[in-house]
PDB file of N, CA and C in Angstrom:
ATOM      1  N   UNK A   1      23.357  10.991  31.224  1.00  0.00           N
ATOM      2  CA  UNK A   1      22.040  10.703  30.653  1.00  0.00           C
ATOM      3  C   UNK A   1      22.130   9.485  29.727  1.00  0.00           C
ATOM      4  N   UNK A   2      21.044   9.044  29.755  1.00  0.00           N
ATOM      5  CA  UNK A   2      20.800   7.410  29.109  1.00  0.00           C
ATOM      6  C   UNK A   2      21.129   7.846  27.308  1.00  0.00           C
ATOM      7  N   UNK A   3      20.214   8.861  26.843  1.00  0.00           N
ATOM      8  CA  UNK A   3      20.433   9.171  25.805  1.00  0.00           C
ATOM      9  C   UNK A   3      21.963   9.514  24.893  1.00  0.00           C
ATOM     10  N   UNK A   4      22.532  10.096  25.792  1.00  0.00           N
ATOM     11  CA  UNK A   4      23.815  10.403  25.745  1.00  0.00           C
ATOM     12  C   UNK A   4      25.087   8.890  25.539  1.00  0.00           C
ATOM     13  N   UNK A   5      24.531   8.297  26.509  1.00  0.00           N
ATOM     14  CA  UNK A   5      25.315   7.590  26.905  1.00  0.00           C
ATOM     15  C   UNK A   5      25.168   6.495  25.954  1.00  0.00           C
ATOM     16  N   UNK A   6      23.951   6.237  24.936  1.00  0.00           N
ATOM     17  CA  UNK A   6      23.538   5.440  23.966  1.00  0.00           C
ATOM     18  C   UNK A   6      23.621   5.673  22.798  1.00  0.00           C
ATOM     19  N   UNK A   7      24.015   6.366  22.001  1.00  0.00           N
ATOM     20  CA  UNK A   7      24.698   6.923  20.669  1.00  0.00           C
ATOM     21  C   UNK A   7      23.613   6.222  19.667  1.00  0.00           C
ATOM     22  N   UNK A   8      24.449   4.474  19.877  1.00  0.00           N
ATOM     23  CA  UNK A   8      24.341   3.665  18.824  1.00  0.00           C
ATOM     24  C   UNK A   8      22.982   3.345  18.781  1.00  0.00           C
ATOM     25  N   UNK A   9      22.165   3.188  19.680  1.00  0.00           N
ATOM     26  CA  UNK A   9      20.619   3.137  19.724  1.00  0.00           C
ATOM     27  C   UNK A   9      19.983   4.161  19.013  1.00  0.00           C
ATOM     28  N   UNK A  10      20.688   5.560  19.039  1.00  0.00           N
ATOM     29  CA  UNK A  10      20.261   6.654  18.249  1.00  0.00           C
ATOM     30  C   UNK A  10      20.154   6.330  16.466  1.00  0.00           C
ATOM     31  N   UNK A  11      21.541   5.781  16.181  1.00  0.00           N
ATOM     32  CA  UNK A  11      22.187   5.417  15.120  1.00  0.00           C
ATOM     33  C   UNK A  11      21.647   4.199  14.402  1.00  0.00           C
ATOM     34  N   UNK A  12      20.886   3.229  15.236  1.00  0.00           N
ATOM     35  CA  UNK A  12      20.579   2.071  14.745  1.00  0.00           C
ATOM     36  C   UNK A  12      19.017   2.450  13.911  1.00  0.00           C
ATOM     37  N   UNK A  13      18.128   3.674  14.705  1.00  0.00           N
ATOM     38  CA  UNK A  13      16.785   4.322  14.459  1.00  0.00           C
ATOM     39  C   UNK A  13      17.048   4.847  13.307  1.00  0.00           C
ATOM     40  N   UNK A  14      18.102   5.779  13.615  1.00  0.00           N
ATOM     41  CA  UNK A  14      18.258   6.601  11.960  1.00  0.00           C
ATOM     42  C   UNK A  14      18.057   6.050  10.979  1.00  0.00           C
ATOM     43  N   UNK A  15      19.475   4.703  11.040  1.00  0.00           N
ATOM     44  CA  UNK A  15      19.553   3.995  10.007  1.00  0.00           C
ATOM     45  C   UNK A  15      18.405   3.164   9.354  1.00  0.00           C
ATOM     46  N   UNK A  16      17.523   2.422  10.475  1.00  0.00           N
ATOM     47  CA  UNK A  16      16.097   1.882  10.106  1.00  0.00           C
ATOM     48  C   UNK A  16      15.199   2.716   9.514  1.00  0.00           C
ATOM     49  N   UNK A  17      15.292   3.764   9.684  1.00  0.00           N
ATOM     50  CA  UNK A  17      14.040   5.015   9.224  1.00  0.00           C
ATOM     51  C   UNK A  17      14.313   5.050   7.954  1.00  0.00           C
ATOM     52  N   UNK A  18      15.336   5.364   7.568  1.00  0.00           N
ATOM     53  CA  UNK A  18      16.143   5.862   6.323  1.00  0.00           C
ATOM     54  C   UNK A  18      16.511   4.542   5.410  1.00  0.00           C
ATOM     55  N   UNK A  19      15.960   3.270   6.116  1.00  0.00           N
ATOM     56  CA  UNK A  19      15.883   2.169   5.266  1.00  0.00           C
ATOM     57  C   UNK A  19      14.890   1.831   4.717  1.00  0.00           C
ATOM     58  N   UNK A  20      13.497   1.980   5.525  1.00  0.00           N
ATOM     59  CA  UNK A  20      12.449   1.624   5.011  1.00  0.00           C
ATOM     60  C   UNK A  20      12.131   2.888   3.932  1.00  0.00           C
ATOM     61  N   UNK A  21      12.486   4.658   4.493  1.00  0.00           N
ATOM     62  CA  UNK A  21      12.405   5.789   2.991  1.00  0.00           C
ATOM     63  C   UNK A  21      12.576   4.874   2.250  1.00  0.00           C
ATOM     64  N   UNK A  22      14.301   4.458   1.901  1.00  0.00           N
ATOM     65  CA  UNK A  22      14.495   4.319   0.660  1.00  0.00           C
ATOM     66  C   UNK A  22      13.763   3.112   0.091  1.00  0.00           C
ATOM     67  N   UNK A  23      13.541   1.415   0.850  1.00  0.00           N
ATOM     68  CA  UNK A  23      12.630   0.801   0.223  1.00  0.00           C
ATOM     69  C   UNK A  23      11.445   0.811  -0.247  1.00  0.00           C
ATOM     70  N   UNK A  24      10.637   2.331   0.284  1.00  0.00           N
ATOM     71  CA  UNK A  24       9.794   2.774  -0.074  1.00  0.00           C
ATOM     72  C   UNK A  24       9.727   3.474  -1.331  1.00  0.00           C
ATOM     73  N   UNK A  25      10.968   4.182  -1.719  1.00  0.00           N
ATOM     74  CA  UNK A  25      10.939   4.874  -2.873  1.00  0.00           C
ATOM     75  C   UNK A  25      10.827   3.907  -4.134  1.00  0.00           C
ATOM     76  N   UNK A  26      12.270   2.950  -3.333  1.00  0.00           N
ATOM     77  CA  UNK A  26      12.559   2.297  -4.698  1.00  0.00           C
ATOM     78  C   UNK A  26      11.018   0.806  -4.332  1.00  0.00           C
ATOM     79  N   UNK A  27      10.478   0.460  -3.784  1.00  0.00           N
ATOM     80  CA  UNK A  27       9.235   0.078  -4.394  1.00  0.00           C
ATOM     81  C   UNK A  27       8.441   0.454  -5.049  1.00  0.00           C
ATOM     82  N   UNK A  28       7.737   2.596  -4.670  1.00  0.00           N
ATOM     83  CA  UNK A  28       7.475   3.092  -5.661  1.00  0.00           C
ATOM     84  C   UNK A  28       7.922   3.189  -6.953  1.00  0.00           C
ATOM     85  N   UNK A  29       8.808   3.578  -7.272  1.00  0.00           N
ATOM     86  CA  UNK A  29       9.977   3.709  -8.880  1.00  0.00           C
ATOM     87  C   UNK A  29       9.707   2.441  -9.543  1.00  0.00           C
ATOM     88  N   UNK A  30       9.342   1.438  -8.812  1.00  0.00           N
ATOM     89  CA  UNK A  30       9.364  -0.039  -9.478  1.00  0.00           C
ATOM     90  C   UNK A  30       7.751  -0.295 -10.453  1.00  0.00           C
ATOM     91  N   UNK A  31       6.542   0.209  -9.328  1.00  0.00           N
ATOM     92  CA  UNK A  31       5.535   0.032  -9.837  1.00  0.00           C
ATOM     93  C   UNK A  31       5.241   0.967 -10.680  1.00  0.00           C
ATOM     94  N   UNK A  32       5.729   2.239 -10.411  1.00  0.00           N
ATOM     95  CA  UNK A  32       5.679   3.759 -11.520  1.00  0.00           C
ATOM     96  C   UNK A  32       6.212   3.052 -12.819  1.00  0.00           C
ATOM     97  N   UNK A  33       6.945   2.298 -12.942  1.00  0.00           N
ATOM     98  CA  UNK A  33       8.036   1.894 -14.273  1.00  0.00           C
ATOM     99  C   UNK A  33       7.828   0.931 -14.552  1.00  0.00           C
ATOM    100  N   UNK A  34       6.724  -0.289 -13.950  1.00  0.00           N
ATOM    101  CA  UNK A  34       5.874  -1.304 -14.394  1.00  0.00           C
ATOM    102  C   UNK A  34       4.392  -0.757 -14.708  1.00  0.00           C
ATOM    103  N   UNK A  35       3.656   0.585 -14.635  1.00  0.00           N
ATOM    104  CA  UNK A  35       2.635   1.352 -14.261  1.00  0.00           C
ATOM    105  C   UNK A  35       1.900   1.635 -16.573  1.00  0.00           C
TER     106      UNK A  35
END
């Protein structure tokens, strides 16, 4: 299976998802603490 056989495509999503969370947080935290 394609999925299987593609790991790093899995791995590259995670990592993007879990990049924009955190630039999201820490943009929030920024304006909360300029607020």
């Amino acid at each position: 299976m394609s999925l299987v056989s593609q790991p790093i495509s899995w791995i590259g999503i995670l990592a993007a998802a879990v990049a924009v969370m955190v630039l999201g947080w820490v943009w929030f935290a920024v304006l909360f603490a300029r607020a």
